[in-house]
PDB file of N, CA and C in Angstrom:
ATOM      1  N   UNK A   1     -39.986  -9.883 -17.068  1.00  0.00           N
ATOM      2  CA  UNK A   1     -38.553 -10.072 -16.938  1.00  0.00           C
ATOM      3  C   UNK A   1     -38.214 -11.560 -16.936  1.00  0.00           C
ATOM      4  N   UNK A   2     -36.966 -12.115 -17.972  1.00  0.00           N
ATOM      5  CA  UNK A   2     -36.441 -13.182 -17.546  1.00  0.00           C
ATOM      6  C   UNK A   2     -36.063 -13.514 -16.239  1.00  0.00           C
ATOM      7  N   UNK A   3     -36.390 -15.005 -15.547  1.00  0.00           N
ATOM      8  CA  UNK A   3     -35.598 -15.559 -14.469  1.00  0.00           C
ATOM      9  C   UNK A   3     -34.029 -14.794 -13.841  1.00  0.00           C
ATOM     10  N   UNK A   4     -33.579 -15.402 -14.846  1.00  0.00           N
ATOM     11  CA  UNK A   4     -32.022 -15.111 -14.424  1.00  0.00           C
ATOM     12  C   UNK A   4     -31.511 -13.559 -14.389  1.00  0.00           C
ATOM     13  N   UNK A   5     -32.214 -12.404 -14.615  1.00  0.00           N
ATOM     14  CA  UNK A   5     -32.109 -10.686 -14.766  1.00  0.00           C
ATOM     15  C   UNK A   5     -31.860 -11.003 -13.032  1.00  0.00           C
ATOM     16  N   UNK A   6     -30.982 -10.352 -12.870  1.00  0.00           N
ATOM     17  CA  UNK A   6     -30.434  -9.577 -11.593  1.00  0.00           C
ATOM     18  C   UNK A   6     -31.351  -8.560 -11.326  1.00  0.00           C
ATOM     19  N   UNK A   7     -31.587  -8.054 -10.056  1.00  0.00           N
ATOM     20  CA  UNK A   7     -32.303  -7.454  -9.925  1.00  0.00           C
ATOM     21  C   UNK A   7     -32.238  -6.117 -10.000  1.00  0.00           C
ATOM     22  N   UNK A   8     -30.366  -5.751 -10.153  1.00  0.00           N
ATOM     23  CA  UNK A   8     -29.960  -4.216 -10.799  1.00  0.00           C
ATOM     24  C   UNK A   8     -30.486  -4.529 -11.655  1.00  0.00           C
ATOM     25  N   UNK A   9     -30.246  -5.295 -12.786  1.00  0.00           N
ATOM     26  CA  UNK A   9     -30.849  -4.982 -14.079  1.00  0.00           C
ATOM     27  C   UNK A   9     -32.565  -4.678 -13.876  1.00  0.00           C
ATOM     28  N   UNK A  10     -33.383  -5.290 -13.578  1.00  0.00           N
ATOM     29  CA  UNK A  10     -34.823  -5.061 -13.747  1.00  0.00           C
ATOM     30  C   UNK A  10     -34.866  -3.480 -12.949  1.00  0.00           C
ATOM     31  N   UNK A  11     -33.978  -3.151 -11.814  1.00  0.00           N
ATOM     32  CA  UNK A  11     -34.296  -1.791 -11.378  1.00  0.00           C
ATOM     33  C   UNK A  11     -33.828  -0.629 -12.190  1.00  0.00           C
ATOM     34  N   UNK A  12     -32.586  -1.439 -12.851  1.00  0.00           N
ATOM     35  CA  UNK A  12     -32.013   0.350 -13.689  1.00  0.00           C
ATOM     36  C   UNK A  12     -33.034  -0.446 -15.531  1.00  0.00           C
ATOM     37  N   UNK A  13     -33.404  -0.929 -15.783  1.00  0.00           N
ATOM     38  CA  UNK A  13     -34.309  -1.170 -16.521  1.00  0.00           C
ATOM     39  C   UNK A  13     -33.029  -1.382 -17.912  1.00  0.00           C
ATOM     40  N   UNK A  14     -32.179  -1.685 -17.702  1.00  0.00           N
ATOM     41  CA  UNK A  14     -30.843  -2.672 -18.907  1.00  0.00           C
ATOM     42  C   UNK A  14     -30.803  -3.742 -18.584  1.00  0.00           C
ATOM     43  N   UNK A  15     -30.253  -4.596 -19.573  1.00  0.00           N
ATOM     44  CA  UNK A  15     -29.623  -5.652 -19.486  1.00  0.00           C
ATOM     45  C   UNK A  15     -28.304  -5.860 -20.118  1.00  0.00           C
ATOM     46  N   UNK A  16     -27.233  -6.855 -19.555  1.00  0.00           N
ATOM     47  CA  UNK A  16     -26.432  -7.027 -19.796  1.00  0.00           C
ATOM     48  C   UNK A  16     -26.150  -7.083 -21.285  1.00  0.00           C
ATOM     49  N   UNK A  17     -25.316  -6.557 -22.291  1.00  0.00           N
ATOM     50  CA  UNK A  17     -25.132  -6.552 -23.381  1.00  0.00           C
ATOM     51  C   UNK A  17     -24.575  -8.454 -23.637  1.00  0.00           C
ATOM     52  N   UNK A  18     -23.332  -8.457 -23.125  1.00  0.00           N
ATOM     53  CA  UNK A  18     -22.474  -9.862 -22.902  1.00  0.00           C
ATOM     54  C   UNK A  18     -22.434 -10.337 -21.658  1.00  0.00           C
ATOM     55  N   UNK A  19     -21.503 -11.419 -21.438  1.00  0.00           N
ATOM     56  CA  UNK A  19     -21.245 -11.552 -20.534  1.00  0.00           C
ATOM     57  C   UNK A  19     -19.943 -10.990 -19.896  1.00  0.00           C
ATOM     58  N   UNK A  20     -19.327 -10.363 -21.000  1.00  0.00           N
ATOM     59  CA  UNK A  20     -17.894  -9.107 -20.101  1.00  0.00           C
ATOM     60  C   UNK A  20     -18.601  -7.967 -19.968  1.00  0.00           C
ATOM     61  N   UNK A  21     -19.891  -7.530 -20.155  1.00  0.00           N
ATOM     62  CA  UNK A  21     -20.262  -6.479 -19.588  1.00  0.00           C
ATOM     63  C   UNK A  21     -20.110  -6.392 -18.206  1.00  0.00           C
ATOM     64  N   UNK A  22     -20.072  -5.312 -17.578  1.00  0.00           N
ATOM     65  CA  UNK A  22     -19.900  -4.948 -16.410  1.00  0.00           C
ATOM     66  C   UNK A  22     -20.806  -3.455 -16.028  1.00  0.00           C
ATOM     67  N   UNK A  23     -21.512  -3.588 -15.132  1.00  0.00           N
ATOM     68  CA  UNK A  23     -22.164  -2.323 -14.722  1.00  0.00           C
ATOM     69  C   UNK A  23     -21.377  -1.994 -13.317  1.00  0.00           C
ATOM     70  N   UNK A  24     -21.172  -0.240 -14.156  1.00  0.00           N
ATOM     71  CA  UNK A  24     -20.630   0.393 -12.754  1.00  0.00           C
ATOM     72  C   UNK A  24     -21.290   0.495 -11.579  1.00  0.00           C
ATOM     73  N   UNK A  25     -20.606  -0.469 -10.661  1.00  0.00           N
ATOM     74  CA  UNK A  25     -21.150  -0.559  -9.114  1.00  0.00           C
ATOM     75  C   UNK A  25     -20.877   0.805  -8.081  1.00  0.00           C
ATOM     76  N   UNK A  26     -19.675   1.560  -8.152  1.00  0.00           N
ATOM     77  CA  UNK A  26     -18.705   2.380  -7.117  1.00  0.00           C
ATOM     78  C   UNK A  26     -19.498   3.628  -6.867  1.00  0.00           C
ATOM     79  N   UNK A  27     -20.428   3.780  -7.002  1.00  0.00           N
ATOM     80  CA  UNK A  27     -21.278   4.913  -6.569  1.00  0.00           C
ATOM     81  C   UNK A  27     -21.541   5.353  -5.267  1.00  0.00           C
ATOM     82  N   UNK A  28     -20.983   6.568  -4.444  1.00  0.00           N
ATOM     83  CA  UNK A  28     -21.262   6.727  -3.354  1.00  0.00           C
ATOM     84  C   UNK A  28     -22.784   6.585  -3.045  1.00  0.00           C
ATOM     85  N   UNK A  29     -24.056   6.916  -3.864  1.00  0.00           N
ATOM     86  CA  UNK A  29     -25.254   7.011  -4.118  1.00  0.00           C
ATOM     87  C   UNK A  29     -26.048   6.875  -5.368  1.00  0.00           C
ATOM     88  N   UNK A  30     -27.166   7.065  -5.835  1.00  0.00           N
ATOM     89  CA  UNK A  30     -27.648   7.539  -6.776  1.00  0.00           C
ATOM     90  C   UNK A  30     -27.016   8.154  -7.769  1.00  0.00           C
ATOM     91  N   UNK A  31     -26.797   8.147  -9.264  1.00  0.00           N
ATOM     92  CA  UNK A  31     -26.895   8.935  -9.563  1.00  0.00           C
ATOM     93  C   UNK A  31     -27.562   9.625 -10.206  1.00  0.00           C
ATOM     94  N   UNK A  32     -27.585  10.962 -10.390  1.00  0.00           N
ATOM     95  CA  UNK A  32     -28.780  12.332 -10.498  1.00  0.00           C
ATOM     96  C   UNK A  32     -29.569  12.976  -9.532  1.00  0.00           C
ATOM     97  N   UNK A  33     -28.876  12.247  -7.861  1.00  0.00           N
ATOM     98  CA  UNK A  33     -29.406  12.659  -6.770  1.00  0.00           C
ATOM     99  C   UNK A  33     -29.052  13.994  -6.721  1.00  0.00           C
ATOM    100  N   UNK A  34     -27.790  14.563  -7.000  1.00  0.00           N
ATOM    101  CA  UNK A  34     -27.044  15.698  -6.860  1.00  0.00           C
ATOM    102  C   UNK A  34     -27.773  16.925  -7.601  1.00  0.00           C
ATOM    103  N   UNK A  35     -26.660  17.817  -7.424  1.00  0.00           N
ATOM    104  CA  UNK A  35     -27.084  19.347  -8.144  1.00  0.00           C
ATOM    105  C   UNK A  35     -26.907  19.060  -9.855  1.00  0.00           C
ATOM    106  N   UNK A  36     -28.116  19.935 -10.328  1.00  0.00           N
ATOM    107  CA  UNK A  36     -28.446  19.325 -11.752  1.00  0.00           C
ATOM    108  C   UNK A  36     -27.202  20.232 -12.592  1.00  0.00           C
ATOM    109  N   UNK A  37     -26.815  19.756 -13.785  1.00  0.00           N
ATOM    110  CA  UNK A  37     -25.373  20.226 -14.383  1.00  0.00           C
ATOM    111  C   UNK A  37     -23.956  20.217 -13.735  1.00  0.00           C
ATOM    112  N   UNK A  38     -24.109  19.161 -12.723  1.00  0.00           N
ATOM    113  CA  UNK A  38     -23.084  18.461 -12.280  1.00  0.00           C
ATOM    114  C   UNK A  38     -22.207  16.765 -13.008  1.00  0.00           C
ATOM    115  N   UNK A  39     -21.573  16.589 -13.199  1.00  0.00           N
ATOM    116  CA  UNK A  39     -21.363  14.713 -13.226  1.00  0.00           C
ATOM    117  C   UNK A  39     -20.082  14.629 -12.318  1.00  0.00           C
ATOM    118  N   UNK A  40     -19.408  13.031 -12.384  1.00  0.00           N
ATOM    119  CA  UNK A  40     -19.140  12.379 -10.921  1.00  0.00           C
ATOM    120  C   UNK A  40     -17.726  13.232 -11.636  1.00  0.00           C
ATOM    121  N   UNK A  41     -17.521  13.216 -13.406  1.00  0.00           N
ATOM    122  CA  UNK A  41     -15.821  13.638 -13.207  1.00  0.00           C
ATOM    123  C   UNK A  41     -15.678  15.388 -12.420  1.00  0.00           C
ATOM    124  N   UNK A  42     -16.458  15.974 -12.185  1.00  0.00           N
ATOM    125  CA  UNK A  42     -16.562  17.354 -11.718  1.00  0.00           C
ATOM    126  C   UNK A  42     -16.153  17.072 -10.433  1.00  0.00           C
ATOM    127  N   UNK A  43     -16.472  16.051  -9.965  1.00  0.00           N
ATOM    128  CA  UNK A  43     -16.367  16.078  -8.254  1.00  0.00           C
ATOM    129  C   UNK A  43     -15.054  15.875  -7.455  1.00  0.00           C
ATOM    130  N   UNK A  44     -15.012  16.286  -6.166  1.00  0.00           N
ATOM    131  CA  UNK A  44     -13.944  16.170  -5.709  1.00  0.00           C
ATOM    132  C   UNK A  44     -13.287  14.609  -5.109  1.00  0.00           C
ATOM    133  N   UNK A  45     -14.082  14.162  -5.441  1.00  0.00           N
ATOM    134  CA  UNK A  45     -14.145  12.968  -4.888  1.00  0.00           C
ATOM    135  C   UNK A  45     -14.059  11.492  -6.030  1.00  0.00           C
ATOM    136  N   UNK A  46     -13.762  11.706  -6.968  1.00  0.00           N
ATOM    137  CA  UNK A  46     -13.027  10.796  -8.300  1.00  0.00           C
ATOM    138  C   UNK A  46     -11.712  10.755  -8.058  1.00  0.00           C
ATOM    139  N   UNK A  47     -11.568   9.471  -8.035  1.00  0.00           N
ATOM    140  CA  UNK A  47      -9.779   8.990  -8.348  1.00  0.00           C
ATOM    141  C   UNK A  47      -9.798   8.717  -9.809  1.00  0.00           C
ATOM    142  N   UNK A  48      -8.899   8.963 -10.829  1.00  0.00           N
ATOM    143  CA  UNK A  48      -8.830   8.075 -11.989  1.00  0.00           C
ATOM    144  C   UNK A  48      -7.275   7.811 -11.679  1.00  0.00           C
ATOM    145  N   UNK A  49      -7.733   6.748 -12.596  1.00  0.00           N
ATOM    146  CA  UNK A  49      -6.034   6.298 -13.262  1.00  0.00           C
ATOM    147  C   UNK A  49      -6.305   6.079 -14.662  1.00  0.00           C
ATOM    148  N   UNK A  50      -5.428   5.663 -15.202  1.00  0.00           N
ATOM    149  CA  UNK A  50      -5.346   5.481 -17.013  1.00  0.00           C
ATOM    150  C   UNK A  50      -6.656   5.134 -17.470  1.00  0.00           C
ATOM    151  N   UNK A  51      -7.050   3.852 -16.688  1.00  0.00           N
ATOM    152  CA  UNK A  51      -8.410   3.202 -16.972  1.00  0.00           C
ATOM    153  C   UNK A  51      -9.528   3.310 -16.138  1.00  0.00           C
ATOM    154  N   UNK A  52      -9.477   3.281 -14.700  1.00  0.00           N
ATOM    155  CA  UNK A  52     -10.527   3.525 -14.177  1.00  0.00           C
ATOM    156  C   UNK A  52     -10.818   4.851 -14.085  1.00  0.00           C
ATOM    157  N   UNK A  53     -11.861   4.829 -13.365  1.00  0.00           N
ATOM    158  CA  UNK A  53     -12.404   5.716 -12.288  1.00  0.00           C
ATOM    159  C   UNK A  53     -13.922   5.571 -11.563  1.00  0.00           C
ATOM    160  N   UNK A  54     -12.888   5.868 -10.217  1.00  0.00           N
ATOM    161  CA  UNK A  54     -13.434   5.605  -8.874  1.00  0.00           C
ATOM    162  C   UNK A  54     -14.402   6.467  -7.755  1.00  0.00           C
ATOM    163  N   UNK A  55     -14.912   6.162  -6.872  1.00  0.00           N
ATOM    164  CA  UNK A  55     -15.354   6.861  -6.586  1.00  0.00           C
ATOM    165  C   UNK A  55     -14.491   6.998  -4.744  1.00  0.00           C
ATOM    166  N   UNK A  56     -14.265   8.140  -3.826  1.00  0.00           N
ATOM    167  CA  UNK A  56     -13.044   7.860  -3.144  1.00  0.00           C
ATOM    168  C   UNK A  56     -14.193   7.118  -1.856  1.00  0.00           C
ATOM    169  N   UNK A  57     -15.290   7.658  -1.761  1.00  0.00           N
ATOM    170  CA  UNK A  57     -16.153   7.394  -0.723  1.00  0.00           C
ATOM    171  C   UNK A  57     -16.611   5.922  -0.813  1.00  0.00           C
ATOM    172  N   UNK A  58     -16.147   5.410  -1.521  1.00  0.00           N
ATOM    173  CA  UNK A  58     -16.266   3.797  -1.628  1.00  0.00           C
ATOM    174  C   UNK A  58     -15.122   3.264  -1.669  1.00  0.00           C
ATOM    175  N   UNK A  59     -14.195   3.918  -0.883  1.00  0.00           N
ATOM    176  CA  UNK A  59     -12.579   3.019  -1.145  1.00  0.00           C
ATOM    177  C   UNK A  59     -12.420   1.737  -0.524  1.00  0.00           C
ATOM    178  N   UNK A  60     -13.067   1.580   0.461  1.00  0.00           N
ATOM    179  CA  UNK A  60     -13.589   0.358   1.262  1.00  0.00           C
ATOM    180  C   UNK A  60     -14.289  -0.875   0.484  1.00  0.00           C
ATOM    181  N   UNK A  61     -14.876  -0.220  -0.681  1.00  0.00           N
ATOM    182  CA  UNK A  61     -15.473  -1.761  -1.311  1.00  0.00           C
ATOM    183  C   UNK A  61     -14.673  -1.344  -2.400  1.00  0.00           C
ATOM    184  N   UNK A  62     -14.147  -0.614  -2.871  1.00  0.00           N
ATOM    185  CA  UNK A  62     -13.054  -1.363  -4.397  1.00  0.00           C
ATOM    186  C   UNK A  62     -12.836  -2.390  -4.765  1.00  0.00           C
ATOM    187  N   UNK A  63     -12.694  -3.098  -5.722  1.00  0.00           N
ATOM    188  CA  UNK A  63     -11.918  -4.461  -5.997  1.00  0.00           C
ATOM    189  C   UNK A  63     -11.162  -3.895  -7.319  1.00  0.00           C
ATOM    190  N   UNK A  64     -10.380  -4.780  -7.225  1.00  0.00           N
ATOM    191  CA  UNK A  64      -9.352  -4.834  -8.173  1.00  0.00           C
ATOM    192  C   UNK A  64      -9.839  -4.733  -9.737  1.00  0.00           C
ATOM    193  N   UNK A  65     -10.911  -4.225 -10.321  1.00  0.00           N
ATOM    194  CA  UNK A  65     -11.260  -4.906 -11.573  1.00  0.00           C
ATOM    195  C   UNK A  65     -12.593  -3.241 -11.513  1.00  0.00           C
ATOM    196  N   UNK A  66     -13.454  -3.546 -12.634  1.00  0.00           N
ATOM    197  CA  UNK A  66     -14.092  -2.407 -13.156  1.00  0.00           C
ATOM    198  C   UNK A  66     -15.523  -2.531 -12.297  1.00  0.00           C
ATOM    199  N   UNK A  67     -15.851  -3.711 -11.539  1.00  0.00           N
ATOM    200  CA  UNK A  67     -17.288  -3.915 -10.916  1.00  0.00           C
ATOM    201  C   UNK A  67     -17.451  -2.408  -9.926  1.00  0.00           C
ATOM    202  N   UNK A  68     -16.310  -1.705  -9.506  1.00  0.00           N
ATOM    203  CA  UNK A  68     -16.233  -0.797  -8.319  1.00  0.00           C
ATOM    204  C   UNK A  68     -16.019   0.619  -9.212  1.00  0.00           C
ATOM    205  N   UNK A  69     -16.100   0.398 -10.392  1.00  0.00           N
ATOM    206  CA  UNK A  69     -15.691   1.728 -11.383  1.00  0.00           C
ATOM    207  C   UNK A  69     -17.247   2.295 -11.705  1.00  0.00           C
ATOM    208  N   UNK A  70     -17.215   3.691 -11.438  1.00  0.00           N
ATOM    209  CA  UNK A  70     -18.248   4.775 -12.188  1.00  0.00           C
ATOM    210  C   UNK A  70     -18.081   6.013 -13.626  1.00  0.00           C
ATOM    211  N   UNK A  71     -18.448   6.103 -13.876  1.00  0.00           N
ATOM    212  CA  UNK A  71     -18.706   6.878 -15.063  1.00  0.00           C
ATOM    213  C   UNK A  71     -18.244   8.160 -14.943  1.00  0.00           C
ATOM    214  N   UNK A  72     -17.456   8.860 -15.615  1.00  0.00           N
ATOM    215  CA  UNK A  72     -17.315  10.395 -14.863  1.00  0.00           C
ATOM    216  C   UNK A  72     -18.403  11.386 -15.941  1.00  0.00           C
ATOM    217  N   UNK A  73     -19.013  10.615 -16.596  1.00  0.00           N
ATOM    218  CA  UNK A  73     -20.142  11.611 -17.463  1.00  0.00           C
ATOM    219  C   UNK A  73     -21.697  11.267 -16.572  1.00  0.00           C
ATOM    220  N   UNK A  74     -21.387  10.164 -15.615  1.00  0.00           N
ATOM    221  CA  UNK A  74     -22.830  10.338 -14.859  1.00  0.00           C
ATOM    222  C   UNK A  74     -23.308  11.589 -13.917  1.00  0.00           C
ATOM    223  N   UNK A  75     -24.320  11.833 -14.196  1.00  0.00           N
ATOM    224  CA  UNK A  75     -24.767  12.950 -13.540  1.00  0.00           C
ATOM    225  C   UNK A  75     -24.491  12.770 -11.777  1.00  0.00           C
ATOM    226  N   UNK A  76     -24.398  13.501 -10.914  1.00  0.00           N
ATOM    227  CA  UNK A  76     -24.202  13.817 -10.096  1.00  0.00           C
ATOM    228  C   UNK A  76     -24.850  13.195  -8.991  1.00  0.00           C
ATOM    229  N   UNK A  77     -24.304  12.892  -7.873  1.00  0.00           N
ATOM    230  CA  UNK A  77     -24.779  11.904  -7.158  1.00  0.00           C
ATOM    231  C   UNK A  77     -24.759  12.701  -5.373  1.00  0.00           C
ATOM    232  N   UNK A  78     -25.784  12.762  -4.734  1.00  0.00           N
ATOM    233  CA  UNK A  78     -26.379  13.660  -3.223  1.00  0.00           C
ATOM    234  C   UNK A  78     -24.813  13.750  -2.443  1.00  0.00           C
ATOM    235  N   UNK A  79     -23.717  12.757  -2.993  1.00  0.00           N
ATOM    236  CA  UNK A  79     -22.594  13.509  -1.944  1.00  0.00           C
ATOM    237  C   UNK A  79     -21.377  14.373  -3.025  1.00  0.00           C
ATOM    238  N   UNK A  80     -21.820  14.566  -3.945  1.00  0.00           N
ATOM    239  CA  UNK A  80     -21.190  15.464  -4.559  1.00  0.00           C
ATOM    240  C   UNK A  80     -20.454  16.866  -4.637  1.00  0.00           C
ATOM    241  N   UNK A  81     -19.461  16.867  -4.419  1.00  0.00           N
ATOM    242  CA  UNK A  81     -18.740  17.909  -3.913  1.00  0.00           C
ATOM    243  C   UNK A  81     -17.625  19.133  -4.660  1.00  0.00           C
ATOM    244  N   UNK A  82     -17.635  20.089  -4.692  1.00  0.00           N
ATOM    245  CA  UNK A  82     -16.736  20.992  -5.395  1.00  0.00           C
ATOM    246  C   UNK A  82     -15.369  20.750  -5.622  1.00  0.00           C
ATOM    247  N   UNK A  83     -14.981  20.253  -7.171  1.00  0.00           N
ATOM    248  CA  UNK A  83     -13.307  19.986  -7.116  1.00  0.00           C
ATOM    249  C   UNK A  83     -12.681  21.296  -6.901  1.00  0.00           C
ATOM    250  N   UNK A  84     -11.661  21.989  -5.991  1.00  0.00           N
ATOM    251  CA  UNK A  84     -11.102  23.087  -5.662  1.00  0.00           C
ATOM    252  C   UNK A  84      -9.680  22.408  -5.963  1.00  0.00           C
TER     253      UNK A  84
END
């Protein structure tokens, strides 16, 4: 690994495409910890708006911008919960 690789990057095994890349931080946990044929947009616990989406169990670290945004096609993450 280069010097300067963050150490998300060497653990999720990517690297930054650019420098406006951004990897989704807002993960209550893992994901793929959860029940298998689940992802995060299934859960009860996603906020979106036009552009993001959030995760609600991290409303406390949000920031204003996409560093706090998750994927709603990522697989499922151990606090994953039934949208009713």
């Amino acid at each position: 690994m280069r010097e300067d690789s963050t150490l998300f990057e060497m653990l999720a095994g990517t690297k930054a495409k650019s420098r406006h890349h951004i990897m989704q931080r807002g993960y209550a946990n893992p994901p793929g910890t959860g029940p298998s044929g689940e992802t995060c947009g299934s859960c009860k616990h996603i906020f979106r708006t036009k552009r993001y989406r959030k995760c609600e169990l991290r409303k406390a670290t949000w920031t204003h911008g996409p560093g706090s945004d998750i994927l709603a096609r990522s697989p499922a993450c151990k606090s994953w919960e039934h949208d009713t």
